[in-house]
N, C-alpha and C. Protein backbone atom coordinates (compact mmCIF):
# COMPACT_ATOMS: atom_id res chain seq x y z
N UNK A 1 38.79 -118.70 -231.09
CA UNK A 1 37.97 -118.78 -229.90
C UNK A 1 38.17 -120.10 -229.17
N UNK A 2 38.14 -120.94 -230.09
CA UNK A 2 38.42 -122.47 -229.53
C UNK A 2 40.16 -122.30 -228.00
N UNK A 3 40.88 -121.51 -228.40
CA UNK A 3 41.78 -121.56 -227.13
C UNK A 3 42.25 -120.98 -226.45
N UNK A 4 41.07 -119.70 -226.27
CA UNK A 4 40.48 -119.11 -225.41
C UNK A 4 39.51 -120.53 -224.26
N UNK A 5 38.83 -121.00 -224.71
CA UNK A 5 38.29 -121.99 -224.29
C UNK A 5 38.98 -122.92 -223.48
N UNK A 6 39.79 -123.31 -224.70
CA UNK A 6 41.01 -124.14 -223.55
C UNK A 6 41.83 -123.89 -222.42
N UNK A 7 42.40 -122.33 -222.93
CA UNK A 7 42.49 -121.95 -221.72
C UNK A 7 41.88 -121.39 -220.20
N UNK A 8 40.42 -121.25 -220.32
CA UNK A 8 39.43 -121.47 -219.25
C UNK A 8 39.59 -122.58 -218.58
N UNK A 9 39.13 -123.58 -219.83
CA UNK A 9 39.37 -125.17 -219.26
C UNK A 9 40.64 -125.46 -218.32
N UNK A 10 41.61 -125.10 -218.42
CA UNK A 10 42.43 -125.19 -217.96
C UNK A 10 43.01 -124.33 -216.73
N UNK A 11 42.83 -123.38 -216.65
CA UNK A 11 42.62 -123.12 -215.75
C UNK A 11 41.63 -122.92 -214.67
N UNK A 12 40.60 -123.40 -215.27
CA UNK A 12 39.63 -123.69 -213.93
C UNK A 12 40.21 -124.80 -213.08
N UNK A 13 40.49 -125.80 -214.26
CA UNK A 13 41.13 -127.17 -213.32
C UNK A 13 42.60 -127.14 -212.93
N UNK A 14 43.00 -126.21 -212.81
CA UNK A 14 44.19 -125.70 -211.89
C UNK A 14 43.57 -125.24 -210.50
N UNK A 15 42.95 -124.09 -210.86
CA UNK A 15 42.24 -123.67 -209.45
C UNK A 15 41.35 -124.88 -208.88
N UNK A 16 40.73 -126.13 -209.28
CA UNK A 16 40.14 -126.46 -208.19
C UNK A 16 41.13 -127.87 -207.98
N UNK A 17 42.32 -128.46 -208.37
CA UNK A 17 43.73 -129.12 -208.10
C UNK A 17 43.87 -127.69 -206.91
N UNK A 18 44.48 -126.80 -206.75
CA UNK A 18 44.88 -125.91 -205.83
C UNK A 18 43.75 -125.81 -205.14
N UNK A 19 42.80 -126.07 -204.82
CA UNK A 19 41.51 -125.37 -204.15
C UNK A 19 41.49 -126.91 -203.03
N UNK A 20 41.69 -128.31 -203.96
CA UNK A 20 41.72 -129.44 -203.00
C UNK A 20 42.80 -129.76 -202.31
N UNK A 21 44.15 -129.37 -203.05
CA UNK A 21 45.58 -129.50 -202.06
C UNK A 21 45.36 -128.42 -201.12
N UNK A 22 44.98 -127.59 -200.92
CA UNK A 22 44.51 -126.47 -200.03
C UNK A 22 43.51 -126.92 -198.90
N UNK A 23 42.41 -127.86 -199.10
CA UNK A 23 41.65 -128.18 -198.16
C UNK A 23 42.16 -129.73 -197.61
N UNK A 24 43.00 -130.58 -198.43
CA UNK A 24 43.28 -131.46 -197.84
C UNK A 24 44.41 -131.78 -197.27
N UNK A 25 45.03 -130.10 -197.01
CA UNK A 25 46.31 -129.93 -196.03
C UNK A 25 47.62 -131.45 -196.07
N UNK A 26 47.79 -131.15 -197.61
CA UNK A 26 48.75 -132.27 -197.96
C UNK A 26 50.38 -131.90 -197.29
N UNK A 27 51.63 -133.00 -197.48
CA UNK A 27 52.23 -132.02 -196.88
C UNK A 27 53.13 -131.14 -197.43
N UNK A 28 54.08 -129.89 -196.97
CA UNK A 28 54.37 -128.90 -197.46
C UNK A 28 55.14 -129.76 -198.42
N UNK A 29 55.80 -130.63 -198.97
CA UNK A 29 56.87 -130.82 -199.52
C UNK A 29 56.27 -131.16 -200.99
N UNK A 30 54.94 -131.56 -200.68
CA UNK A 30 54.19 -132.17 -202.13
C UNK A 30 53.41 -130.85 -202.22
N UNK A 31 52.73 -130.68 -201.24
CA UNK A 31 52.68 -129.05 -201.77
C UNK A 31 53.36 -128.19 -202.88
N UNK A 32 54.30 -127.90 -202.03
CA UNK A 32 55.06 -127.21 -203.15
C UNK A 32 55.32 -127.46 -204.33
N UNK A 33 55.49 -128.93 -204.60
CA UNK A 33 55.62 -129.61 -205.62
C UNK A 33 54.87 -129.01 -206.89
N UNK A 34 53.17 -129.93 -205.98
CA UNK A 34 52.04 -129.56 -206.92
C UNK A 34 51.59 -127.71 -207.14
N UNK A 35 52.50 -127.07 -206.28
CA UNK A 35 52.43 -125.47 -206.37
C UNK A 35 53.16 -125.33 -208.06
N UNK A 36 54.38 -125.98 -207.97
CA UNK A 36 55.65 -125.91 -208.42
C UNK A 36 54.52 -126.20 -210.29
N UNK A 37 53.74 -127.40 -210.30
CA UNK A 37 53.82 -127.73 -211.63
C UNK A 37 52.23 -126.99 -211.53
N UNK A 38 51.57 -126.42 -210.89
CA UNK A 38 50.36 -125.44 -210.95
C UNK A 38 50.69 -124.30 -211.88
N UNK A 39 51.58 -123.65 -211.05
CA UNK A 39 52.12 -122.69 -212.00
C UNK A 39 53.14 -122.53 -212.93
N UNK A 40 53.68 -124.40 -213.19
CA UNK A 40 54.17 -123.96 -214.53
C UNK A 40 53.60 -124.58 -215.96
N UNK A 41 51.96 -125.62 -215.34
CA UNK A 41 51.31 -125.64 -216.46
C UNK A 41 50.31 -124.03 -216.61
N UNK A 42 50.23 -123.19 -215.90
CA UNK A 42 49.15 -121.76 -216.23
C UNK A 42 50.14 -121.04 -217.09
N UNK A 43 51.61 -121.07 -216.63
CA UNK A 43 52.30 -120.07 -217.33
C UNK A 43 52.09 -120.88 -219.02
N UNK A 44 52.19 -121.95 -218.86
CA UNK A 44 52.27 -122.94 -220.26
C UNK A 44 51.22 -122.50 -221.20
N UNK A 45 50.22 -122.19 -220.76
CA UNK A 45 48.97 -121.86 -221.13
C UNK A 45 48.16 -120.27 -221.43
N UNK A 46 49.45 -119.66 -220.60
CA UNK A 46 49.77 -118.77 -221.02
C UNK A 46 50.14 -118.25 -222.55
N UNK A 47 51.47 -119.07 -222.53
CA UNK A 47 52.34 -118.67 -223.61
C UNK A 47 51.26 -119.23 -224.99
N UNK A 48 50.88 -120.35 -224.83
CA UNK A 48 50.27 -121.26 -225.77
C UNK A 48 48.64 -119.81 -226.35
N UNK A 49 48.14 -119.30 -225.42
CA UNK A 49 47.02 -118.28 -225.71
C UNK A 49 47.97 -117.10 -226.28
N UNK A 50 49.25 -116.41 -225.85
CA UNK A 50 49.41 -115.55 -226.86
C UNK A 50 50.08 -115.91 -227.78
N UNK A 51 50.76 -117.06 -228.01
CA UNK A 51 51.01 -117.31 -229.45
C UNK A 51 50.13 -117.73 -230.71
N UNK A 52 49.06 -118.12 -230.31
CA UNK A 52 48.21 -118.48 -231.14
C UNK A 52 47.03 -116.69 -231.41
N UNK A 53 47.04 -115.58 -230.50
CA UNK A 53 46.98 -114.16 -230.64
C UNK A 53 47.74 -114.04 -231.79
N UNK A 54 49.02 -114.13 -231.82
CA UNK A 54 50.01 -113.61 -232.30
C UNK A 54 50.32 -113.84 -233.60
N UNK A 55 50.07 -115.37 -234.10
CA UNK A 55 50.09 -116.34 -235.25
C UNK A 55 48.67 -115.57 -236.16
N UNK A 56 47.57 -115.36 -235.52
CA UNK A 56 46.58 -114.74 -235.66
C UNK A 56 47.07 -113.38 -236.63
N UNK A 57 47.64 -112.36 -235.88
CA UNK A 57 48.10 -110.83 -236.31
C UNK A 57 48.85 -111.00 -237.19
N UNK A 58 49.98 -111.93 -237.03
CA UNK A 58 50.83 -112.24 -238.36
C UNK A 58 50.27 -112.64 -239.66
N UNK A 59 49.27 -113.04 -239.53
CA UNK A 59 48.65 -113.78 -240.64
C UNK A 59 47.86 -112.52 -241.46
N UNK A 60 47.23 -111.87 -240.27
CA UNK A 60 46.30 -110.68 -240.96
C UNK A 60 47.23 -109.78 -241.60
N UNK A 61 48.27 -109.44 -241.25
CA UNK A 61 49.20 -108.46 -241.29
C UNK A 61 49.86 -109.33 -242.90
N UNK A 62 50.34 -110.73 -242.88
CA UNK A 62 50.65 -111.37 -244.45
C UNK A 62 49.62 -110.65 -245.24
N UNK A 63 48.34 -111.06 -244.82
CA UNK A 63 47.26 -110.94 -246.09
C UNK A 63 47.13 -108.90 -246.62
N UNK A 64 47.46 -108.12 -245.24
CA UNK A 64 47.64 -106.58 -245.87
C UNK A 64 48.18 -106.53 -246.64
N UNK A 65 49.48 -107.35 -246.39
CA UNK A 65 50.93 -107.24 -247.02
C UNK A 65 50.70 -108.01 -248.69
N UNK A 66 50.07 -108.60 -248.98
CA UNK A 66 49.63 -109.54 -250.18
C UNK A 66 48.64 -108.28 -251.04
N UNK A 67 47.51 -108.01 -250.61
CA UNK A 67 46.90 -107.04 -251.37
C UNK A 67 47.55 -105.94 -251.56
N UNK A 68 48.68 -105.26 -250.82
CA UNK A 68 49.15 -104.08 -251.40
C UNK A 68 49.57 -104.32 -252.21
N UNK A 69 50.75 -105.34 -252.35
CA UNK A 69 51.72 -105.83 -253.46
C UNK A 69 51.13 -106.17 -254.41
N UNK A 70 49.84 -106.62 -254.55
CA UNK A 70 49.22 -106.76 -255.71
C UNK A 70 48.69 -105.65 -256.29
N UNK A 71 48.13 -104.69 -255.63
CA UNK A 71 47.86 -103.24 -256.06
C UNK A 71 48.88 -102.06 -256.58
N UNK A 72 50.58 -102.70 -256.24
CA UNK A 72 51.36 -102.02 -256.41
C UNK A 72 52.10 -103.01 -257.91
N UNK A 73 51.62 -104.04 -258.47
CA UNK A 73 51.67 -105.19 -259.27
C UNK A 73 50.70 -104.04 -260.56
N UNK A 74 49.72 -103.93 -259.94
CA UNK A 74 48.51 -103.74 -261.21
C UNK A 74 49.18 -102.19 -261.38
N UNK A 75 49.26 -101.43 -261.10
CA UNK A 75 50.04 -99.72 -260.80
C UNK A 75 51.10 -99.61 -261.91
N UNK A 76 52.30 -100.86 -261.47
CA UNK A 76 53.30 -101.19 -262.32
C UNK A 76 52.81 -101.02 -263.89
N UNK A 77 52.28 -102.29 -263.86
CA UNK A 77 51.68 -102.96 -265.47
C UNK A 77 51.21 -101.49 -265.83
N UNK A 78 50.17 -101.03 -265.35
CA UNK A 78 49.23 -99.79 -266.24
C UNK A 78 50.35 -98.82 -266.39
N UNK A 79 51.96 -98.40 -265.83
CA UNK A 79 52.31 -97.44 -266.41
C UNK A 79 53.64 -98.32 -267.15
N UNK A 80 53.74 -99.48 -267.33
CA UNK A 80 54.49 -99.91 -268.61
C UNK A 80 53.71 -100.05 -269.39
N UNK A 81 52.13 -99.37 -269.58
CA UNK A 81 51.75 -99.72 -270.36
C UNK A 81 51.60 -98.45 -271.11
N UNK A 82 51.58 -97.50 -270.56
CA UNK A 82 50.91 -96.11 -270.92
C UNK A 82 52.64 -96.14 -270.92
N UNK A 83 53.96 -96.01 -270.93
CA UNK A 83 55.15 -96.04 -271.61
C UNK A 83 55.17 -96.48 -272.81
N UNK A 84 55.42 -97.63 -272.92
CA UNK A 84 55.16 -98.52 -274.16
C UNK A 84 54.22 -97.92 -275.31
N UNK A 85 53.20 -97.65 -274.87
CA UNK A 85 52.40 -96.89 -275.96
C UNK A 85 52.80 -95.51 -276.13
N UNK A 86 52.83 -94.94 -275.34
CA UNK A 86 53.83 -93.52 -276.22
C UNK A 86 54.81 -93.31 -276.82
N UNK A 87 56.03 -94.55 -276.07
CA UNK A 87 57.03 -94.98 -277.34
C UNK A 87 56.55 -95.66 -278.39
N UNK A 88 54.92 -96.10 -278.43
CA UNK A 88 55.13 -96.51 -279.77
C UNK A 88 55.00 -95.32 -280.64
N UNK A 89 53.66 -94.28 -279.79
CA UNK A 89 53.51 -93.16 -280.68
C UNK A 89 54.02 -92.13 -281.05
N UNK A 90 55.69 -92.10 -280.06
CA UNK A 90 56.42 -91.25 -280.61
C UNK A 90 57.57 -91.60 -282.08
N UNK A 91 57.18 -92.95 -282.09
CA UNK A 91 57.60 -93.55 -283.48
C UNK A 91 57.17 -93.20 -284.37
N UNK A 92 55.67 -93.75 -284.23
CA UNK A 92 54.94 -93.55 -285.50
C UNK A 92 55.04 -91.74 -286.17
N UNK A 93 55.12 -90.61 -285.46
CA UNK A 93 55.47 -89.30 -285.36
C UNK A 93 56.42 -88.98 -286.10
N UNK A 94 57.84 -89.93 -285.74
CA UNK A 94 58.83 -89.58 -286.65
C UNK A 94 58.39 -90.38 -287.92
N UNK A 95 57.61 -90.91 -288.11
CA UNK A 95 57.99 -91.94 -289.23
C UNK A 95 56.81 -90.87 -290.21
């Protein structure tokens, strides 16, 4: 949640940087400029909100990936175990 936040923060204070170069009719050349790095700190802030989405899903998606393997861990063991014991008791049978 925290950058979700940040990215509000941040783009509010883009829009009101664009909201004052807009009313204080700077000229086109710095304009553009400050157009130029407007939108390439939002896109920045962009990328920075879905990677930290994303780092998020990966992580949840590790931890699925961790409990199956452990459930497919315990599965293992209980039928080398129920093996093992019938080879023992098909020993004891012949013996």
């Amino acid at each position: 949640m925290n950058e979700i936040k940040f990215v509000l923060v941040g783009i509010v204070g883009l829009i009101i940087v664009a909201i004052f170069l807009w009313f204080t009719h700077m000229p086109n050349a710095l304009e553009d400029k400050d157009m130029d790095i407007i939108i390439a700190l939002s896109v920045g802030l962009l990328i920075l909100y879905v990677d930290k989405r994303q780092e998020r899903h990966l992580h949840t998606i590790s931890i699925q990936q961790h409990k199956m393997i452990n459930d497919i861990h315990s599965l293992i063991k209980e039928q080398m175990n129920l093996i093992t014991e019938l080879h023992s008791k098909s020993i004891e049978e012949k013996i």
